[in-house]
Each structure stands twice: as C-alpha cells, then as structure tokens.
C-alpha atoms as a PDB file:
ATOM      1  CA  UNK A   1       0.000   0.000   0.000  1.00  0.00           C
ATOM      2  CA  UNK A   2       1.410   3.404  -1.171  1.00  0.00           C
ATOM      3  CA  UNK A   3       0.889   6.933   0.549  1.00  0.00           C
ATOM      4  CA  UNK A   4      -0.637   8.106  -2.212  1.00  0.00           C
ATOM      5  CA  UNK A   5      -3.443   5.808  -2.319  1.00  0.00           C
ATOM      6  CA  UNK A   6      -4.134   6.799   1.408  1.00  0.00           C
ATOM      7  CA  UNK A   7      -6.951   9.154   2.854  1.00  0.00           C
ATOM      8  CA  UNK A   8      -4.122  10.639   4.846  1.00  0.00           C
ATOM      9  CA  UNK A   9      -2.201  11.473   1.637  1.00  0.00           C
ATOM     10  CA  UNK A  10      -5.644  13.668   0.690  1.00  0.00           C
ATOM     11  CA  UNK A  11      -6.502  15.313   3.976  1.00  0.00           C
ATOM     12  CA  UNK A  12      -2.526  16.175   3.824  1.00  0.00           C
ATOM     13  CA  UNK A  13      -3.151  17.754   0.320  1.00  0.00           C
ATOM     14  CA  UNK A  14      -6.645  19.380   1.246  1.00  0.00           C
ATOM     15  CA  UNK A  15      -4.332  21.205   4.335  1.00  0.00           C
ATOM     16  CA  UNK A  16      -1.437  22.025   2.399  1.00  0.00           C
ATOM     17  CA  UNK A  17      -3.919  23.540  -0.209  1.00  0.00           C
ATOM     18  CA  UNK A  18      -5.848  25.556   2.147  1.00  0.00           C
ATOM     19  CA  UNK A  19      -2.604  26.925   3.764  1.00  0.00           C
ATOM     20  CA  UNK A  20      -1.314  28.364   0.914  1.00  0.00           C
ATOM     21  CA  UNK A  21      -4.514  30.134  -0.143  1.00  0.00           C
ATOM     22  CA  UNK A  22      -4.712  31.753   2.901  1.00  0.00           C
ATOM     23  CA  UNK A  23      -0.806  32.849   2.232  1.00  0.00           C
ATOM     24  CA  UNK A  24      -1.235  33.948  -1.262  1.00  0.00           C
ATOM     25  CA  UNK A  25      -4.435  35.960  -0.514  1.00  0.00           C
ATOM     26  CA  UNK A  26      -2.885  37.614   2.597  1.00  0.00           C
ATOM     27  CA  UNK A  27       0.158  38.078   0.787  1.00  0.00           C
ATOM     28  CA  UNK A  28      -1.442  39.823  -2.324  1.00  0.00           C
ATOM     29  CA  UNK A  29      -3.742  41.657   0.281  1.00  0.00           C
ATOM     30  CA  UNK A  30      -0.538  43.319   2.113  1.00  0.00           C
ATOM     31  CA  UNK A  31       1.288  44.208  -0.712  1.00  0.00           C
ATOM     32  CA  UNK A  32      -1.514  46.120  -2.028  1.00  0.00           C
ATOM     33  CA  UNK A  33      -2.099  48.159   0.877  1.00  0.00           C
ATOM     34  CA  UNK A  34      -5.940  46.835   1.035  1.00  0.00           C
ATOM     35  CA  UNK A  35      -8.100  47.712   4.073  1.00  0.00           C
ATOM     36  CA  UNK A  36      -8.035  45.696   6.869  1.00  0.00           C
ATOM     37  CA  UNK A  37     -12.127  45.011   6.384  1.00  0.00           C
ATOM     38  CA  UNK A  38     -11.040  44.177   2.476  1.00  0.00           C
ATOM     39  CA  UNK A  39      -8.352  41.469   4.269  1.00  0.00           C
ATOM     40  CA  UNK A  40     -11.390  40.051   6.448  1.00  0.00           C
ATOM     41  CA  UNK A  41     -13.806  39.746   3.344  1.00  0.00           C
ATOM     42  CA  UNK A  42     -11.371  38.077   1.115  1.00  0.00           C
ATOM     43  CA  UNK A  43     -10.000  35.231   4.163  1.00  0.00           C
ATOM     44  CA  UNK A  44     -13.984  35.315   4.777  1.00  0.00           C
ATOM     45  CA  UNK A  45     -14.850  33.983   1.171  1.00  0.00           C
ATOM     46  CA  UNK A  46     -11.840  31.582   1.174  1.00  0.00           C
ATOM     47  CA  UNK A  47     -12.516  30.370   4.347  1.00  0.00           C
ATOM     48  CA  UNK A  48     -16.167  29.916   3.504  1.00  0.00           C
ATOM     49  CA  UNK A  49     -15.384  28.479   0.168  1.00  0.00           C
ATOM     50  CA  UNK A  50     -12.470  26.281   1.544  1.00  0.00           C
ATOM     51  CA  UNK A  51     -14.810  24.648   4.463  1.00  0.00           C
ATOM     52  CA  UNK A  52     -17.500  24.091   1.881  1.00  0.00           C
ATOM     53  CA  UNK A  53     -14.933  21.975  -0.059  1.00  0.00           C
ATOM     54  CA  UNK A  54     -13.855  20.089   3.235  1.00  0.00           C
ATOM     55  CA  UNK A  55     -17.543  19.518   3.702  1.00  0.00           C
ATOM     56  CA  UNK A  56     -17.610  18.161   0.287  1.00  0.00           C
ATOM     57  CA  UNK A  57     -15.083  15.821   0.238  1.00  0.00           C
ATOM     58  CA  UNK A  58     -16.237  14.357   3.714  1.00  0.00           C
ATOM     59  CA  UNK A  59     -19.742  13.796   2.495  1.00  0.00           C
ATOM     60  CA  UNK A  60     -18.230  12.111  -0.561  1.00  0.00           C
ATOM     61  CA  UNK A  61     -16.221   9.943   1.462  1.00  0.00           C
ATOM     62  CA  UNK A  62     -18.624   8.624   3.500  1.00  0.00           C
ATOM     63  CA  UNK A  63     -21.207   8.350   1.031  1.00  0.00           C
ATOM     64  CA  UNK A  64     -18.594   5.806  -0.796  1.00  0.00           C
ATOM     65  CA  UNK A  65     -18.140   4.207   2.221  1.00  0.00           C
ATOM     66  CA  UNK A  66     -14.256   4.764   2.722  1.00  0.00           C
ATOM     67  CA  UNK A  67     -14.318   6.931   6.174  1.00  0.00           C
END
C-alpha cells in the first residue's frame, strides 16, 4: 500500500492547499495596501469556500463508504 493511495495522503493535500490560499491571498492583500475590512472579506470567502470543499469531500467519502 502506497501513501498516495491513502486518505491521509488527501486530507494532507486538502491542508497544504488551504494553507497556501490563505498565504497567497494575505500576501497579495498586504502588498496592495488593502483595508483591513477588504483582508477580512477576502480570508472570509476563502474560508467559507475552503470549508464548503472540506464539507464536500467528507460527504463524498462517506457516502462511498471509505471513512
């Protein structure tokens, strides 16, 4: 059995994903002297957007049976 084929290996992926668009959005958000409320809405839609597509992935997990 390989890493890759793991759940693990996903959830790992799903993490490392969400991590970095918190990064890049904060990033691009500083360097372009926006607002602090313009900061707040734009982690507020990826954090809405990213849990949605946790939400997702669980539901399709256990609806295949493989959590």
């Amino acid at each position: 059995m390989s890493i890759f084929d793991s759940e693990t290996f996903v959830i790992i992926c799903v993490t490392a994903m969400i991590l970095f668009k918190f990064w890049s959005v904060w990033t691009v958000s500083k360097d372009s002297k926006a607002s602090r409320e313009g900061k707040l809405i734009f982690l507020g839609l990826i954090s809405g957007v990213s849990v949605f597509g946790i939400m997702a992935k669980l539901y399709i997990s256990m609806a295949m049976g493989l959590s």
